[in-house]
Protein backbone atom coordinates (compact mmCIF):
# COMPACT_ATOMS: atom_id res chain seq x y z
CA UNK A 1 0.51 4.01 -55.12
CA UNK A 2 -2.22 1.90 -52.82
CA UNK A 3 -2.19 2.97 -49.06
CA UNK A 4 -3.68 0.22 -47.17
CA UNK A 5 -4.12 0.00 -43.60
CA UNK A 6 -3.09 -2.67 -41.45
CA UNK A 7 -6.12 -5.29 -40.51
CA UNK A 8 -6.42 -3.90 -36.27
CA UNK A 9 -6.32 -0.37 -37.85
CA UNK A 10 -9.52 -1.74 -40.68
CA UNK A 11 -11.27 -2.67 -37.40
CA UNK A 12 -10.65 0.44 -36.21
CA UNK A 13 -11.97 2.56 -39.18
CA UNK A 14 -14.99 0.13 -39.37
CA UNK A 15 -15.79 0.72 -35.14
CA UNK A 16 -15.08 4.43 -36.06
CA UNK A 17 -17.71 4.04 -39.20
CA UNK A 18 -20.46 2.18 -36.99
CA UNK A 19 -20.24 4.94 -34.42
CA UNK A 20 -20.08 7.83 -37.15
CA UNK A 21 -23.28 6.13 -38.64
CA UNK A 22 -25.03 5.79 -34.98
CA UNK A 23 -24.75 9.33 -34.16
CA UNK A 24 -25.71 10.55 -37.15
CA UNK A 25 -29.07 8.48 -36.65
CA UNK A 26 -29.29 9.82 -33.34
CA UNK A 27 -29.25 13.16 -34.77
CA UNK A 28 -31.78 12.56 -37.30
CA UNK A 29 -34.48 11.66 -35.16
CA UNK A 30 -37.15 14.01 -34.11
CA UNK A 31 -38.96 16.79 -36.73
CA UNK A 32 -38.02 18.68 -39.23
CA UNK A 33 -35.86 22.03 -38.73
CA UNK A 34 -37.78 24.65 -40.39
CA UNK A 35 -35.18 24.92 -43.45
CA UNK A 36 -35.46 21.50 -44.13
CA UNK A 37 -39.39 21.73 -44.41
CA UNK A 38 -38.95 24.56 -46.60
CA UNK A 39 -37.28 22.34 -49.10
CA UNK A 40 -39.86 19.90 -48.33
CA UNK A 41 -42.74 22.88 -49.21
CA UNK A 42 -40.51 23.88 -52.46
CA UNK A 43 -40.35 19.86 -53.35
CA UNK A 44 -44.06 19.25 -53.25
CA UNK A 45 -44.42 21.81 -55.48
CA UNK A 46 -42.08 20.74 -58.25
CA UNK A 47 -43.64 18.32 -59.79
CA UNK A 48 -40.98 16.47 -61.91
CA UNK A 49 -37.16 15.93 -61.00
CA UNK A 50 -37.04 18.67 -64.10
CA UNK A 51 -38.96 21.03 -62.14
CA UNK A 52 -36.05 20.59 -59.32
CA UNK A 53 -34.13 22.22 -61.87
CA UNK A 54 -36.47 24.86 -63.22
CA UNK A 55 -39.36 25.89 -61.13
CA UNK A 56 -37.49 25.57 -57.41
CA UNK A 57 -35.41 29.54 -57.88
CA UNK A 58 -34.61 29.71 -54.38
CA UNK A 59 -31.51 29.98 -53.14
CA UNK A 60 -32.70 27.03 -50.25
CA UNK A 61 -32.56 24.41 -53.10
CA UNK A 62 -29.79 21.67 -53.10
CA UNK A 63 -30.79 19.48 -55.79
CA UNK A 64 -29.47 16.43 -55.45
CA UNK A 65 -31.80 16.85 -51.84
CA UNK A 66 -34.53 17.64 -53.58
CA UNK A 67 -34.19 14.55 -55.78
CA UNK A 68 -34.07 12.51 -52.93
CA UNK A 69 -36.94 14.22 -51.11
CA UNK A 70 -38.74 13.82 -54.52
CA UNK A 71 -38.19 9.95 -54.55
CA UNK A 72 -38.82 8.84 -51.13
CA UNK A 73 -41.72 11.72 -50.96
CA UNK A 74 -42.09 14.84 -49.14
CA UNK A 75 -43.99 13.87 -46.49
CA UNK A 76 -41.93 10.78 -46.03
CA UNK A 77 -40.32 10.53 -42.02
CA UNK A 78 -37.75 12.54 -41.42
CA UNK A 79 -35.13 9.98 -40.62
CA UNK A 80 -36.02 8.78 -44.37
CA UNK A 81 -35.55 12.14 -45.86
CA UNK A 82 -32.11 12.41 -44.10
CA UNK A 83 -30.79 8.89 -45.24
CA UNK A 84 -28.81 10.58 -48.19
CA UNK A 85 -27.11 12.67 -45.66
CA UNK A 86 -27.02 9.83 -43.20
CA UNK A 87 -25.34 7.95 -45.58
CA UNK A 88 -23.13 10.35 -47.19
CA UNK A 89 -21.96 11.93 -44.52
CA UNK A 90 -21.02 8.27 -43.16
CA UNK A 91 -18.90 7.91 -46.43
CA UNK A 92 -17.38 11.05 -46.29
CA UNK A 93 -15.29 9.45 -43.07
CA UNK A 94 -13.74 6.92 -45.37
CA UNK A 95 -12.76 9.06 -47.76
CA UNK A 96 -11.01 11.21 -45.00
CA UNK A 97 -9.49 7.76 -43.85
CA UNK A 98 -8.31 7.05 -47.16
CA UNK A 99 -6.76 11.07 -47.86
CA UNK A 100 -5.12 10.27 -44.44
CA UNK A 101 -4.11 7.03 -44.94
CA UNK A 102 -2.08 8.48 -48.04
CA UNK A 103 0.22 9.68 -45.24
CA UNK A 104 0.07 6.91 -42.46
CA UNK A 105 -2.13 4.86 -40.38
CA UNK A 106 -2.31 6.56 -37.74
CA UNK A 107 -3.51 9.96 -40.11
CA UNK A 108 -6.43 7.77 -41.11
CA UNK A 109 -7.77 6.93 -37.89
CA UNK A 110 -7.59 10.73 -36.09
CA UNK A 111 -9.34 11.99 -39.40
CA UNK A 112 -11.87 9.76 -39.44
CA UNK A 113 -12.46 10.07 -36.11
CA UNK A 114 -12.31 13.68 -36.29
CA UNK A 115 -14.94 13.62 -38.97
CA UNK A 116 -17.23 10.98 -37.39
CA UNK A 117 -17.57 12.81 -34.29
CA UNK A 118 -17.29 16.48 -35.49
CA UNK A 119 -20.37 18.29 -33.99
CA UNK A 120 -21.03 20.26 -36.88
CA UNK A 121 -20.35 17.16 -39.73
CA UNK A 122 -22.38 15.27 -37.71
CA UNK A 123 -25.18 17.77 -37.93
CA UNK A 124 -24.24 18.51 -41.93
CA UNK A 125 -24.80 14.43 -41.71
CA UNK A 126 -27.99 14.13 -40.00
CA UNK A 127 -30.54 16.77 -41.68
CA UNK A 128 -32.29 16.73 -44.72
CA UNK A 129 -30.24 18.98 -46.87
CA UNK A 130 -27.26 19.24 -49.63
CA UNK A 131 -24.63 20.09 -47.44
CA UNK A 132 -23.38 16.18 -46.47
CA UNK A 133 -23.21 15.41 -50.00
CA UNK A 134 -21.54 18.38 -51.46
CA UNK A 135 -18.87 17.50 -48.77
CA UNK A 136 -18.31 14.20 -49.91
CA UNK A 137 -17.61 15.63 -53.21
CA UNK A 138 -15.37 18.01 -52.62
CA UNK A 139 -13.30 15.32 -50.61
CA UNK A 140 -13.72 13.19 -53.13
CA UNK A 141 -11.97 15.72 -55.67
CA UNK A 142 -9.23 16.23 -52.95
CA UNK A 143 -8.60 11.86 -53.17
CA UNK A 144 -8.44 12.07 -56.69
CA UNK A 145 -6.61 14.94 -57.22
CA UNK A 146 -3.38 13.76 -54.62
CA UNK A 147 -3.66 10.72 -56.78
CA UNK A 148 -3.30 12.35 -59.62
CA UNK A 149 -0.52 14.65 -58.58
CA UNK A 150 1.48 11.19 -56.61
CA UNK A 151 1.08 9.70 -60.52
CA UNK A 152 3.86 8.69 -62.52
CA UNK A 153 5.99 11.68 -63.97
CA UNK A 154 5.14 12.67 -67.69
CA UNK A 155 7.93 12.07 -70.09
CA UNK A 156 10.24 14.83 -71.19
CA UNK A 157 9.25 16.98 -73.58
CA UNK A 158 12.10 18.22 -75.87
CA UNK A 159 11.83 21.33 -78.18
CA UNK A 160 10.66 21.36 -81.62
CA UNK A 161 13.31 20.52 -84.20
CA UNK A 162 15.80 19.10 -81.41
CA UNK A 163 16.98 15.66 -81.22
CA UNK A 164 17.91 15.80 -77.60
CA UNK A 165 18.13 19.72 -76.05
């Protein structure tokens, strides 16, 4: 079953999105905290997105981070090694919207609100580690498993060797 939200409440989500993205830029600004340039040390090291894998055995390595540090380089800005959290921590509002709007409208809007301005998802969304993305995912799995479980009944299943038991 679609859930979809009337077009005032859309405008809402997108003013909550905008302001969830803002902060989270706001946040982002300034130098690196000194476990985020500790993946940035560990990066520069590892000298092939293999080597992510291989040669980073430290407990301080999120890969898909260290991919991203990888491509955009270590010693790119900060605020440009914090766009994947930036961003996915942005996106992980809509997929609370869309887990809330499962149940109404109005569940949408408080949890994405909730999400956008959450101190501690808005620091999760503004540094240069795994943590925004791994939350995404595992709301993500949440979305598709309700939709799973709100999917049509499977057919009954009738014992071997019976015509109708």
């Amino acid at each position: 079953m679609r859930h979809h939200l009337p077009l005032p409440a859309a405008y809402a989500l997108l003013a909550i999105l905008g302001v969830a993205v803002w902060v989270r830029i706001v946040s982002a600004h300034g130098g690196l905290w000194v476990d985020e340039a500790w993946s940035a040390v560990l990066v520069a090291r590892a000298d092939t997105p293999w080597a992510v894998f291989t040669s980073i055995n430290h407990d301080n390595n999120h890969h898909l981070n260290s991919l991203w540090m990888q491509a955009v380089g270590y010693a790119a800005p900060p605020l440009a090694l914090r766009a994947l959290s930036i961003v996915t921590g942005a996106a992980a509002v809509l997929v609370v919207a869309a887990i809330g709007a499962r149940r109404s409208t109005a569940h949408a809007l408080v949890g994405a609100a909730l999400f956008a301005l959450s101190p501690i998802l808005v620091n999760y969304g503004s540094e240069a580690r795994g943590y925004a993305p791994m939350l995404l995912c595992a709301l993500g799995a949440i979305l598709v498993a309700a939709r799973w479980l709100e999917g049509p009944a499977p057919p009954p299943r009738h014992a071997p060797g019976c015509l109708r038991c």
